[in-house]
N, C-alpha and C. Protein backbone atom coordinates (compact mmCIF):
# COMPACT_ATOMS: atom_id res chain seq x y z
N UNK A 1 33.51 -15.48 -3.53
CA UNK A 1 32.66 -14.30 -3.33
C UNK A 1 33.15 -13.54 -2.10
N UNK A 2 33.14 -12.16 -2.42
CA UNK A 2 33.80 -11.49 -1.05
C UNK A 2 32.55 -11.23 -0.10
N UNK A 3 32.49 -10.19 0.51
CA UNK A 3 31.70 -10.31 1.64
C UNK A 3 30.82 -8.99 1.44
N UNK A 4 31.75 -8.04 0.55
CA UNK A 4 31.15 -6.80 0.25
C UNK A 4 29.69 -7.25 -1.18
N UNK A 5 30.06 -8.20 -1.83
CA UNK A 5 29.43 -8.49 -2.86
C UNK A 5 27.82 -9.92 -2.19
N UNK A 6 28.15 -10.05 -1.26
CA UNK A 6 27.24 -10.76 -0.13
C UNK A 6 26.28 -9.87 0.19
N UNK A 7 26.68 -8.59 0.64
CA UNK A 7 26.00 -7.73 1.56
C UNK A 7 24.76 -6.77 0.57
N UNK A 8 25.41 -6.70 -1.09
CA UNK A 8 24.73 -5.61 -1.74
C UNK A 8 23.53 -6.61 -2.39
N UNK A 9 23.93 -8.25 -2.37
CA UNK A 9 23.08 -8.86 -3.11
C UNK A 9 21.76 -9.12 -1.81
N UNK A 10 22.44 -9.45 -0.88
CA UNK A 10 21.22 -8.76 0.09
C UNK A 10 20.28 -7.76 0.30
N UNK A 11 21.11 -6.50 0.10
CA UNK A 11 19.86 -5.42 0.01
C UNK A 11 19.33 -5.43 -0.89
N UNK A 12 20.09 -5.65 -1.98
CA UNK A 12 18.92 -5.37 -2.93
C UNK A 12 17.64 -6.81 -3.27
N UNK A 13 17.83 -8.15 -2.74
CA UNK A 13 16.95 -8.66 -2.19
C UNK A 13 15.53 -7.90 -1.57
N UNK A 14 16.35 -7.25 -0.56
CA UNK A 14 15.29 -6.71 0.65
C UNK A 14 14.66 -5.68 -0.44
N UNK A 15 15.19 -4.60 -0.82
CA UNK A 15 14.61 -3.85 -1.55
C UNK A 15 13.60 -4.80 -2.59
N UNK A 16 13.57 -5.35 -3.14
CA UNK A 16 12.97 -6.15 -4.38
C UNK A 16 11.71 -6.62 -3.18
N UNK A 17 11.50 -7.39 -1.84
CA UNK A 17 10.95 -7.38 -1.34
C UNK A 17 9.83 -6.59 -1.10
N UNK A 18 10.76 -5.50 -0.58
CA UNK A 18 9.97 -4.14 0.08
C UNK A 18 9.04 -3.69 -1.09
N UNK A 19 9.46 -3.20 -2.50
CA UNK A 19 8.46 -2.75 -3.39
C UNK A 19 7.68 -4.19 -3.68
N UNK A 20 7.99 -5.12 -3.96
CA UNK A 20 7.08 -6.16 -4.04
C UNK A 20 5.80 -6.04 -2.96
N UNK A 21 6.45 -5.82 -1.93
CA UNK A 21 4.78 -5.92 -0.96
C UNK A 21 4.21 -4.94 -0.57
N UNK A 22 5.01 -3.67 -1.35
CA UNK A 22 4.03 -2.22 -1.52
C UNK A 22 2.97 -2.79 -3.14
N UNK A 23 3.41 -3.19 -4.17
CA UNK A 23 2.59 -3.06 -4.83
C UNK A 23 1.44 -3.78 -4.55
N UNK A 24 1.72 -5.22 -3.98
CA UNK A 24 0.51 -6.20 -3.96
C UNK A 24 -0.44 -5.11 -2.99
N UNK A 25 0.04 -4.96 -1.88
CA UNK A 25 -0.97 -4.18 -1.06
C UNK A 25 -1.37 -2.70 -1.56
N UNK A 26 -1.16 -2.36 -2.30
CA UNK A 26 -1.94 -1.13 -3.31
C UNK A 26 -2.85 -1.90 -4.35
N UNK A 27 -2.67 -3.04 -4.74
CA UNK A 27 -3.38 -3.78 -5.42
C UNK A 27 -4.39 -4.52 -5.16
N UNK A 28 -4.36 -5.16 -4.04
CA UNK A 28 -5.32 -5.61 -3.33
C UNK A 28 -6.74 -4.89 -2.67
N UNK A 29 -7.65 -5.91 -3.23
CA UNK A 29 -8.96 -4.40 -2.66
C UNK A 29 -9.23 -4.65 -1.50
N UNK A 30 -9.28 -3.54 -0.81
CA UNK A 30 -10.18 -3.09 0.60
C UNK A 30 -11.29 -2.37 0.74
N UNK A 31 -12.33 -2.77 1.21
CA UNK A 31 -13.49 -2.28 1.27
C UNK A 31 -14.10 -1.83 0.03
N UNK A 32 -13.64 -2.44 -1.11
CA UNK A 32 -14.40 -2.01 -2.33
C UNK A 32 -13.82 -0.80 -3.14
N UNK A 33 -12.42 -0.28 -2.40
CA UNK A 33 -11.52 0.34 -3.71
C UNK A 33 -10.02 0.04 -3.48
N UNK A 34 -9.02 0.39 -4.13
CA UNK A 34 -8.14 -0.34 -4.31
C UNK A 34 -7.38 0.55 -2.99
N UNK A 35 -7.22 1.79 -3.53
CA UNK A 35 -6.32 2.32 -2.53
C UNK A 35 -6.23 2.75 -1.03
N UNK A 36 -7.19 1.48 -0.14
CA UNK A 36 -6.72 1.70 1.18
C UNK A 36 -7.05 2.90 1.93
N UNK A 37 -7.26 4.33 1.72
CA UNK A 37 -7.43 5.13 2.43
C UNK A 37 -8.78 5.24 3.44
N UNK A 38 -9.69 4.32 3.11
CA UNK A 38 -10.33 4.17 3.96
C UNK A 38 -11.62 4.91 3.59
N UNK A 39 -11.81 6.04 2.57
CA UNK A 39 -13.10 6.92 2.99
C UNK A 39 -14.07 6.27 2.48
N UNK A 40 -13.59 5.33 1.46
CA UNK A 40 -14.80 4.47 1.16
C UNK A 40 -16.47 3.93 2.65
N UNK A 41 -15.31 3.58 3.21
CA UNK A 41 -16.26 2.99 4.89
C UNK A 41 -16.90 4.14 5.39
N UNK A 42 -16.56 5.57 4.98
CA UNK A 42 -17.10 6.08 5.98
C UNK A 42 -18.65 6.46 5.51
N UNK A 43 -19.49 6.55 6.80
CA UNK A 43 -21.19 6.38 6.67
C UNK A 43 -21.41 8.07 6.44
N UNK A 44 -22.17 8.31 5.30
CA UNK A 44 -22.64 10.00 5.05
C UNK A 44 -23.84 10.04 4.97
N UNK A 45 -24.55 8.90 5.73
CA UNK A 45 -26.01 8.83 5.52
C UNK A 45 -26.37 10.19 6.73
N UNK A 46 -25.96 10.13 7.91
CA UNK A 46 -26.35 11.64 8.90
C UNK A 46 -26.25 12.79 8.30
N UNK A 47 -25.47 12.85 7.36
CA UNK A 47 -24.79 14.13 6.52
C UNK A 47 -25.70 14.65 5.98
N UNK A 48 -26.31 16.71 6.64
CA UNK A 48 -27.22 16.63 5.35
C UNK A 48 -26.82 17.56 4.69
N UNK A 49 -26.85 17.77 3.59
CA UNK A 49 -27.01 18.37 2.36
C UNK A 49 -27.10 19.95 2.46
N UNK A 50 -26.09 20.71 2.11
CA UNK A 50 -25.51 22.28 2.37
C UNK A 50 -27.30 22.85 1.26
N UNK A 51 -28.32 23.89 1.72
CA UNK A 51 -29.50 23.99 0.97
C UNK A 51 -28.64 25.84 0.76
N UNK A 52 -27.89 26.07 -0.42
CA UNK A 52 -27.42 27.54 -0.48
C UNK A 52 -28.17 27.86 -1.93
């Protein structure tokens, strides 16, 4: 095995990695929806209501 054929089976390791632990963590729930952005948590109970 040469050294050039070492190096590509590596990245693309890493790559196979890298999307591997983007999907689990898009998959995984947080706070009760999948995708992480967070607005789920936020409190709108102070929020009142536009009366137009």
């Amino acid at each position: 095995m040469n050294i050039q054929l070492i190096i590509i089976i590596l990245l693309f390791l890493g790559a196979l990695f890298y999307i591997g632990r983007l999907i689990y963590n898009s998959l995984k729930a947080k706070n009760g929806c999948a995708s992480g952005c967070g607005k789920c948590g936020v409190d709108f109970s102070k929020i009142k209501p536009d009366k137009n």
